[in-house]
PDB file of N, CA and C in Angstrom:
ATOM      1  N   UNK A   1      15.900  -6.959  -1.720  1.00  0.00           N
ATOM      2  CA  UNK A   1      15.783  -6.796  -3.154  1.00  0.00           C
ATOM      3  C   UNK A   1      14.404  -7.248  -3.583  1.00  0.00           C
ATOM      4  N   UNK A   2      14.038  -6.268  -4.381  1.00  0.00           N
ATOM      5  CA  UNK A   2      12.290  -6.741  -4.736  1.00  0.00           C
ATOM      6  C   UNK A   2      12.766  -6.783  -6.609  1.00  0.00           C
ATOM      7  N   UNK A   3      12.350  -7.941  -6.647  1.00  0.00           N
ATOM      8  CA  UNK A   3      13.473  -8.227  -8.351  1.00  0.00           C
ATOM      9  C   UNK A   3      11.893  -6.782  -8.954  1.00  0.00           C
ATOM     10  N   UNK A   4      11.062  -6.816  -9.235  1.00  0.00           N
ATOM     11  CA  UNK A   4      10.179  -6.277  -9.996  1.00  0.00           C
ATOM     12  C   UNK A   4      10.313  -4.867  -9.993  1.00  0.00           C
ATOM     13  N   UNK A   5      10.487  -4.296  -8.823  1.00  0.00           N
ATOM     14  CA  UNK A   5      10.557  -3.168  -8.568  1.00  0.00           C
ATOM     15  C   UNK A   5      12.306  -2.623  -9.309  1.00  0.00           C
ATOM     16  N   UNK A   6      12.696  -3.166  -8.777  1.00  0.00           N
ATOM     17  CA  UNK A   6      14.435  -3.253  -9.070  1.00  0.00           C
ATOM     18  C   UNK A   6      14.822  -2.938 -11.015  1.00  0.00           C
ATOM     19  N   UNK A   7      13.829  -4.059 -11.178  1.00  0.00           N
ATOM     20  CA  UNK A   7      14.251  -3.878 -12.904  1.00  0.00           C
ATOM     21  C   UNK A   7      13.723  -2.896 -13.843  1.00  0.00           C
ATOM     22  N   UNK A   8      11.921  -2.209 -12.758  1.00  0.00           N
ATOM     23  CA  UNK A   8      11.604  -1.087 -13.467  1.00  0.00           C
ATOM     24  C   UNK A   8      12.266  -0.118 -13.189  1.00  0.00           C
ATOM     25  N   UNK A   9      12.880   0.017 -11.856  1.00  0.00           N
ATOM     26  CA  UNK A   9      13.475   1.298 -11.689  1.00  0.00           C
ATOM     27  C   UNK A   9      15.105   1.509 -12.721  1.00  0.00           C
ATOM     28  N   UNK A  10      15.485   0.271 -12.870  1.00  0.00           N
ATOM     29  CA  UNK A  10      16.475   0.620 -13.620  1.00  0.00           C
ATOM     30  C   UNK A  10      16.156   0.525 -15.192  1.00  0.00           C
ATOM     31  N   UNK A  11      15.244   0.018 -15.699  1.00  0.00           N
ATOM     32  CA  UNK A  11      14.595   0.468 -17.009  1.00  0.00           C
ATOM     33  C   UNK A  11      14.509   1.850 -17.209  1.00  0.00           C
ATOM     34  N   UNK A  12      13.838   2.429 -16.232  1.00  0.00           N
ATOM     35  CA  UNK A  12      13.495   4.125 -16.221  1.00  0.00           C
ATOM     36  C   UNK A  12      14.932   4.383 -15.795  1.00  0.00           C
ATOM     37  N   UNK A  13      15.803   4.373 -15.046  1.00  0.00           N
ATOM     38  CA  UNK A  13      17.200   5.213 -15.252  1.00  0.00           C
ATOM     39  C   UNK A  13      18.209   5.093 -16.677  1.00  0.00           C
ATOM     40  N   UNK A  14      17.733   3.572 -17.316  1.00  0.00           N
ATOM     41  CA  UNK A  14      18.599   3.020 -18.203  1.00  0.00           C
ATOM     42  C   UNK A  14      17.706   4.691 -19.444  1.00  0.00           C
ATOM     43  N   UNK A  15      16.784   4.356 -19.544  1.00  0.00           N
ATOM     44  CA  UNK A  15      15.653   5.234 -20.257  1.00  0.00           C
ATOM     45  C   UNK A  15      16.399   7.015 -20.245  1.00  0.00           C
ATOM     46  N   UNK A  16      16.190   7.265 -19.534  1.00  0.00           N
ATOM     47  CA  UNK A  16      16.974   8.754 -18.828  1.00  0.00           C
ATOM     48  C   UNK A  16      18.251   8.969 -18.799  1.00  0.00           C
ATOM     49  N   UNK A  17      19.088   7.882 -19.304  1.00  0.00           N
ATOM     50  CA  UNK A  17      20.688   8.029 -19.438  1.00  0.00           C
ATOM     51  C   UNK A  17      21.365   8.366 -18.290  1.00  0.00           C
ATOM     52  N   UNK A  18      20.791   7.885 -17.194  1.00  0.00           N
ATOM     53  CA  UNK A  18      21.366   8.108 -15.675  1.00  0.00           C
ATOM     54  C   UNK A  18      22.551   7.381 -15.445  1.00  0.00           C
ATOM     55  N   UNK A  19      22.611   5.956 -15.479  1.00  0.00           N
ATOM     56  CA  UNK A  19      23.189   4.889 -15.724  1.00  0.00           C
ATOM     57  C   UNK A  19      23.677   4.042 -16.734  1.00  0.00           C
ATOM     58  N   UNK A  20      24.216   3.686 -16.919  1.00  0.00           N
ATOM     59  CA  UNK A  20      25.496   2.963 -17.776  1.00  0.00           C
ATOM     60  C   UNK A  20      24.651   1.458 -17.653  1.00  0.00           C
ATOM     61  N   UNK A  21      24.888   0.569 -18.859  1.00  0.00           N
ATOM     62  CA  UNK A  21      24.203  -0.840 -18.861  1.00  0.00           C
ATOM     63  C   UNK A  21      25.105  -1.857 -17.836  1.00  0.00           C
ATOM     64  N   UNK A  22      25.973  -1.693 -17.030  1.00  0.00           N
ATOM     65  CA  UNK A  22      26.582  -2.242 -16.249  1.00  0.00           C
ATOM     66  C   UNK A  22      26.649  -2.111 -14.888  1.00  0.00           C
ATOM     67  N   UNK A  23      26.130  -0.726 -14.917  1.00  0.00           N
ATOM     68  CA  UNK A  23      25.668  -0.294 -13.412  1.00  0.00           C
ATOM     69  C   UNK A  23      24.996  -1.320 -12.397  1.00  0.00           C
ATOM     70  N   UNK A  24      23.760  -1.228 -13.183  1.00  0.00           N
ATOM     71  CA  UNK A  24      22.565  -2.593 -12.301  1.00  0.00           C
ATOM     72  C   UNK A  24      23.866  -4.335 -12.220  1.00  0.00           C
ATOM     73  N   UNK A  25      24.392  -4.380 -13.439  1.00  0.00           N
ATOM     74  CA  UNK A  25      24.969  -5.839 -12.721  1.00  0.00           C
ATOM     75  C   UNK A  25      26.039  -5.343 -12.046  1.00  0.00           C
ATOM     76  N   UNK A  26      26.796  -4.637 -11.619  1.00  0.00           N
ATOM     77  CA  UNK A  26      27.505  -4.360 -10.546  1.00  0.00           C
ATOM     78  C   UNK A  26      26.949  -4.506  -9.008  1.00  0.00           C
ATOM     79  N   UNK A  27      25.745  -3.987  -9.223  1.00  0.00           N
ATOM     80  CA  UNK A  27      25.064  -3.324  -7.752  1.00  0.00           C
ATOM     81  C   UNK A  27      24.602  -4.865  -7.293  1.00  0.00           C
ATOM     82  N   UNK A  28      24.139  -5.859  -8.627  1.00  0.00           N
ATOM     83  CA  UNK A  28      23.535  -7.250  -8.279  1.00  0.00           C
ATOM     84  C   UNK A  28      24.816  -8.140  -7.321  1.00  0.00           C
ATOM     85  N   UNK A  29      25.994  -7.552  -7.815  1.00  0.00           N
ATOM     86  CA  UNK A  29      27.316  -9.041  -7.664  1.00  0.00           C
ATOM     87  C   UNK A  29      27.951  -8.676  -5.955  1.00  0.00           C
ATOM     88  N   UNK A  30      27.310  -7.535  -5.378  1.00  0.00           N
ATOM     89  CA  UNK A  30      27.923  -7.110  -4.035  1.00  0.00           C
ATOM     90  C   UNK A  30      27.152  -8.308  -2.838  1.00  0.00           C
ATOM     91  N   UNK A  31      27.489  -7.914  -1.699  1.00  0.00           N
ATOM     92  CA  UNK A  31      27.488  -8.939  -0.698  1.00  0.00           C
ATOM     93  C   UNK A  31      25.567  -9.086  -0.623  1.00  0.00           C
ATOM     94  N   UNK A  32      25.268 -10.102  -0.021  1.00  0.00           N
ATOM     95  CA  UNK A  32      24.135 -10.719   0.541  1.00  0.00           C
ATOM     96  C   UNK A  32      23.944 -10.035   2.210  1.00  0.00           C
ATOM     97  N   UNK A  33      22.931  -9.054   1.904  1.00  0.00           N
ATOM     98  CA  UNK A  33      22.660  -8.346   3.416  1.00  0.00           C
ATOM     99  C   UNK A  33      21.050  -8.572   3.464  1.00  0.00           C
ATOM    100  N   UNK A  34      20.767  -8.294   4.704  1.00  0.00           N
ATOM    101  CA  UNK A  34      19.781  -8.340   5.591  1.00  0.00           C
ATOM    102  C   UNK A  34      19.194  -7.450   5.945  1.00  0.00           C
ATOM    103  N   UNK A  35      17.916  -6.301   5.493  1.00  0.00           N
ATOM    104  CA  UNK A  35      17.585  -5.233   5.998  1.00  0.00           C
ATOM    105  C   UNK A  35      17.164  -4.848   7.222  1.00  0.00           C
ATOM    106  N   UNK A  36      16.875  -6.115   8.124  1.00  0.00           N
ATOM    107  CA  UNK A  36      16.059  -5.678   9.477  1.00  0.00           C
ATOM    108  C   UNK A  36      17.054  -6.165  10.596  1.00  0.00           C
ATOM    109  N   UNK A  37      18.330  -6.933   9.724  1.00  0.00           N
ATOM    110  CA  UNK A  37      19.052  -7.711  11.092  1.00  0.00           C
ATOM    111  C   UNK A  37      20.431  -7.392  10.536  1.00  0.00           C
ATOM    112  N   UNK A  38      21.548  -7.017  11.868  1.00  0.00           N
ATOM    113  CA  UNK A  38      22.924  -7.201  11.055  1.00  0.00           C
ATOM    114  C   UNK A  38      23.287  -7.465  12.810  1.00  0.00           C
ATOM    115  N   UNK A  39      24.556  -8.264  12.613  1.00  0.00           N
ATOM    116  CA  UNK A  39      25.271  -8.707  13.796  1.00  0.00           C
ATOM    117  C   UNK A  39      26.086  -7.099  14.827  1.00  0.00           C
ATOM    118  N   UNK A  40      25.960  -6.106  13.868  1.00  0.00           N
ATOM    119  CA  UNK A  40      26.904  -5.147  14.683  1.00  0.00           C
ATOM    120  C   UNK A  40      25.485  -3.976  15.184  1.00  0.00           C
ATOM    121  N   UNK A  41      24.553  -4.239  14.675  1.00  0.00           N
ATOM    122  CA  UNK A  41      23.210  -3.194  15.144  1.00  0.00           C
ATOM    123  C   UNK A  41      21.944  -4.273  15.173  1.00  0.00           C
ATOM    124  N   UNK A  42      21.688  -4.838  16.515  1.00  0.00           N
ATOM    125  CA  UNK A  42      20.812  -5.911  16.576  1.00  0.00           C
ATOM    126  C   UNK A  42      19.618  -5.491  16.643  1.00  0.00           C
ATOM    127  N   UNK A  43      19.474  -4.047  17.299  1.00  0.00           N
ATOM    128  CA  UNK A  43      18.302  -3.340  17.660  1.00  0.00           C
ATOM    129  C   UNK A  43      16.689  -3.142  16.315  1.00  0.00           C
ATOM    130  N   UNK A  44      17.512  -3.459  15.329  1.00  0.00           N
ATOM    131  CA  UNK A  44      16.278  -2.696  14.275  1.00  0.00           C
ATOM    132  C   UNK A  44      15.394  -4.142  13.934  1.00  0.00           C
ATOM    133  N   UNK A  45      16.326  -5.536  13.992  1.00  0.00           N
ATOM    134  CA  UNK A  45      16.052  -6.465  13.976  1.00  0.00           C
ATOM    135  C   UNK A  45      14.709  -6.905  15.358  1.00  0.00           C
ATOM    136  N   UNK A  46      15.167  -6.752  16.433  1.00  0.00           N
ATOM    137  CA  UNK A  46      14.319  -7.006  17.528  1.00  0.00           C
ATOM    138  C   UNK A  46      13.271  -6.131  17.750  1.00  0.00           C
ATOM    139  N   UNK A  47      13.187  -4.730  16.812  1.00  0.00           N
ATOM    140  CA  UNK A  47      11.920  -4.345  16.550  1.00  0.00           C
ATOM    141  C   UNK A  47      10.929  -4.685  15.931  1.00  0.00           C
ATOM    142  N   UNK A  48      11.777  -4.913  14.612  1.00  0.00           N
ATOM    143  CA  UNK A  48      10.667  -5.810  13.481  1.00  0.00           C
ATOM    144  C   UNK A  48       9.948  -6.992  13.953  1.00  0.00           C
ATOM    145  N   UNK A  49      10.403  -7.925  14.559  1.00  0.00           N
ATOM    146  CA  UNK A  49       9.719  -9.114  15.233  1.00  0.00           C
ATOM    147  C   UNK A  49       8.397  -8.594  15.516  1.00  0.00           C
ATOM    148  N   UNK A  50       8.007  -7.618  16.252  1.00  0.00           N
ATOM    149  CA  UNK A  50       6.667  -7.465  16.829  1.00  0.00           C
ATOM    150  C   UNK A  50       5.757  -6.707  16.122  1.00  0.00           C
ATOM    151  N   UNK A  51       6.547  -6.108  15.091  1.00  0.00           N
ATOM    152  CA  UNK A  51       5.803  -5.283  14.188  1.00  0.00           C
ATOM    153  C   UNK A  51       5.557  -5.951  13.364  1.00  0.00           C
ATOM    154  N   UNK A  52       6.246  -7.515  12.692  1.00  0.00           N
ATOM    155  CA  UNK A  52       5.934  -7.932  11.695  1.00  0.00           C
ATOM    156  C   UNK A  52       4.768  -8.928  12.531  1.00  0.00           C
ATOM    157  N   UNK A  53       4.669  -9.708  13.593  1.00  0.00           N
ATOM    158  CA  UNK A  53       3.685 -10.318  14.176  1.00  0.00           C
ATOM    159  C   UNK A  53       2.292  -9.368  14.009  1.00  0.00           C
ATOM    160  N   UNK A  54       3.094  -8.179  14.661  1.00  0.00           N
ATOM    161  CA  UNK A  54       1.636  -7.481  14.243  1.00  0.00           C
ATOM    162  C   UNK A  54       0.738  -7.194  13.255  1.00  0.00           C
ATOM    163  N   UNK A  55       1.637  -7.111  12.390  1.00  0.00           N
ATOM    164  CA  UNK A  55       0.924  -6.923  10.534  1.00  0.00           C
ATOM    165  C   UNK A  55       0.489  -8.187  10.263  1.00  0.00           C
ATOM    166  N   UNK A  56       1.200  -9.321  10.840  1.00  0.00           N
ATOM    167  CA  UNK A  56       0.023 -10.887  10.164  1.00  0.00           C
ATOM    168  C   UNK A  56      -0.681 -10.966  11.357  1.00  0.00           C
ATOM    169  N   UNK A  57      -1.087 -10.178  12.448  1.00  0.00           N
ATOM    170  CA  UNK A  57      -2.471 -10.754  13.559  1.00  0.00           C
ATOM    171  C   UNK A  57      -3.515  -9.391  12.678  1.00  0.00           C
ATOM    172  N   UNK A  58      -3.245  -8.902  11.622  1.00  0.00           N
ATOM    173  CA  UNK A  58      -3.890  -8.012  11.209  1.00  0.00           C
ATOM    174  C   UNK A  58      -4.399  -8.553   9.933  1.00  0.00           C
ATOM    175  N   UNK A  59      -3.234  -9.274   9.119  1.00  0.00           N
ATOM    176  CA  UNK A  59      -3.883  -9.471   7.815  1.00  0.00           C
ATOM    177  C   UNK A  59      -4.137 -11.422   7.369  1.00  0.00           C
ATOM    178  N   UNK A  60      -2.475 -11.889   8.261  1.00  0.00           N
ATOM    179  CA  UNK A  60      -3.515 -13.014   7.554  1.00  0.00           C
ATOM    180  C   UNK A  60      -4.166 -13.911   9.000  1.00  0.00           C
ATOM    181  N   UNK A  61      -4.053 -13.696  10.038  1.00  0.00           N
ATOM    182  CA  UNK A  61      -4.767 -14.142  11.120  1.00  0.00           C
ATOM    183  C   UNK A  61      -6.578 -14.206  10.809  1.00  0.00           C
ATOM    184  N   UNK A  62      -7.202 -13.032  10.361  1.00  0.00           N
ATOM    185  CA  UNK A  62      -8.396 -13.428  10.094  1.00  0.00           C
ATOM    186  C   UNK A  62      -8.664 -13.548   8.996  1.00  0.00           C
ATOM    187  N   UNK A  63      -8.160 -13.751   8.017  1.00  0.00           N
ATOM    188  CA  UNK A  63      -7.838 -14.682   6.942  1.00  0.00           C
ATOM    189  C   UNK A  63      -8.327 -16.230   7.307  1.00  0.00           C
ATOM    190  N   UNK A  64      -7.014 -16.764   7.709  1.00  0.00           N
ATOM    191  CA  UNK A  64      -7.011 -17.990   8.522  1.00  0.00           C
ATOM    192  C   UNK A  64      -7.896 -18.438   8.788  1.00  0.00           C
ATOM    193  N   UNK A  65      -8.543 -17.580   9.990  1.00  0.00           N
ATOM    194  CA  UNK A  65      -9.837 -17.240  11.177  1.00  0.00           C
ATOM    195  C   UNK A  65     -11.119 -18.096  10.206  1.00  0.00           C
ATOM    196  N   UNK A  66     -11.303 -17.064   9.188  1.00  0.00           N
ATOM    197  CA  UNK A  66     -12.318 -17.182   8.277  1.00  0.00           C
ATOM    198  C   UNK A  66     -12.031 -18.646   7.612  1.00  0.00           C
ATOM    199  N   UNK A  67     -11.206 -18.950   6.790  1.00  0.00           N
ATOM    200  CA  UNK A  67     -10.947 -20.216   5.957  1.00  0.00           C
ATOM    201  C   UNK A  67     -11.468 -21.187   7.402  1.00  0.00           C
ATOM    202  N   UNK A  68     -11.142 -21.547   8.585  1.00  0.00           N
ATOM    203  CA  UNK A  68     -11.057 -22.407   9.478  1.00  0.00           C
ATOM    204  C   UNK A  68     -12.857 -22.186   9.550  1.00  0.00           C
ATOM    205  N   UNK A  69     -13.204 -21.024  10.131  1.00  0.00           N
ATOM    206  CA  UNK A  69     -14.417 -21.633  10.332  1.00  0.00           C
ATOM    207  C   UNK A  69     -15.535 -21.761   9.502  1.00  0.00           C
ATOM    208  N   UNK A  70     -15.223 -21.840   8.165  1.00  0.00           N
ATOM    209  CA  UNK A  70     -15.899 -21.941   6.569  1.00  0.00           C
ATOM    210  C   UNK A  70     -15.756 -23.428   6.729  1.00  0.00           C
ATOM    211  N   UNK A  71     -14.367 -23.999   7.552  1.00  0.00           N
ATOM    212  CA  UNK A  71     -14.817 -25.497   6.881  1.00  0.00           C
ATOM    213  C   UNK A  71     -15.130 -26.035   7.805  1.00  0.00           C
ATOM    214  N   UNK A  72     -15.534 -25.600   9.576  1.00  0.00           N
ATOM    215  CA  UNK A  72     -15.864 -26.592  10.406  1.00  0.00           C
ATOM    216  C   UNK A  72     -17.497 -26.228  10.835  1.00  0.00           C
ATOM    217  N   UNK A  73     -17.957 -25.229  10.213  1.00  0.00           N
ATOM    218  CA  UNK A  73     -19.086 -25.168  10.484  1.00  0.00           C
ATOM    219  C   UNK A  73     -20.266 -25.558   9.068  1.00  0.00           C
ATOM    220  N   UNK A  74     -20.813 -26.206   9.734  1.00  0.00           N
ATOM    221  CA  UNK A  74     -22.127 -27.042   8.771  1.00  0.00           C
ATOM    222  C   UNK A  74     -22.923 -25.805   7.407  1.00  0.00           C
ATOM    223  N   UNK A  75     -22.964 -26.541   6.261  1.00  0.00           N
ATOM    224  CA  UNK A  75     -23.245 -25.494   5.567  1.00  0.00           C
ATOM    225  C   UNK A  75     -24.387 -25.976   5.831  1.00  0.00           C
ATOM    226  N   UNK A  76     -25.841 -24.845   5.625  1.00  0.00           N
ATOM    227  CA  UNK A  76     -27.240 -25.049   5.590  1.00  0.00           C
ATOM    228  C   UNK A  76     -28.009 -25.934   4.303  1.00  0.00           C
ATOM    229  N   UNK A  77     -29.137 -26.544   4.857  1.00  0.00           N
ATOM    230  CA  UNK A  77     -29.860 -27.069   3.644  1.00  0.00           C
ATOM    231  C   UNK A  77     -29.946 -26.537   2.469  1.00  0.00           C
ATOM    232  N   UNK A  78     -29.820 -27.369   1.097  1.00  0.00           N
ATOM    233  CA  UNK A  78     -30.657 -26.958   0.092  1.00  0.00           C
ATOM    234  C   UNK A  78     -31.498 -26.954  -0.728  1.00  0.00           C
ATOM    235  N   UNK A  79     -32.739 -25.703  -0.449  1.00  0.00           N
ATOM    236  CA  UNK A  79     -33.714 -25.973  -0.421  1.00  0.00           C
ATOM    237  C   UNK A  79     -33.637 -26.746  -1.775  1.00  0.00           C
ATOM    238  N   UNK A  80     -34.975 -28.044  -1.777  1.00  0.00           N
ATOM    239  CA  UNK A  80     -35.422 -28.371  -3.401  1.00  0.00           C
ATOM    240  C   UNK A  80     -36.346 -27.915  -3.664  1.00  0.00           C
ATOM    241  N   UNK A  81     -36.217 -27.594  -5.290  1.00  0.00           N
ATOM    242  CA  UNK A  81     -37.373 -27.000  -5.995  1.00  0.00           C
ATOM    243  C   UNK A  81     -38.508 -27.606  -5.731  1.00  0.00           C
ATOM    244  N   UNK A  82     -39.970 -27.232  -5.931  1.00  0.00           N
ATOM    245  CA  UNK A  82     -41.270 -27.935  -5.660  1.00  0.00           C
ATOM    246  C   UNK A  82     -41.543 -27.949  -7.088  1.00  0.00           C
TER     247      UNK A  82
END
């Protein structure tokens, strides 16, 4: 559930008379699931692991990278005015 996304999309159906004002809290009060993992299909779960490693050795790994060596390497002189 992405709450932001969730409440515009049902603004715009509420908007369009698609849905009923009770619809969205119905759909909120159902069970607590897991999109990448469920106990009876383990497989989609043990994919994501390496794909999601992979997307942070992509985005925040040199991120990181950068912040770390911003603070262990010596900043240069500054020059004074003459």
């Amino acid at each position: 559930m992405h709450l932001a996304r969730d409440v515009a999309a049902v603004c715009q159906q509420l908007a369009r008379g698609r849905v009923a004002m009770r619809d969205p809290s119905e759909a909120l009060s159902g069970p607590i699931v897991f999109a990448a993992f469920a106990a009876d299909d383990p497989l989609p779960g043990i994919v994501d692991l390496p794909l999601t490693a992979w997307r942070a050795s992509r985005t925040r790994l040199p991120m990181a990278l950068a912040a770390l060596r911003a603070r262990t390497l010596p900043l240069p002189p500054i020059p004074r005015p003459r």
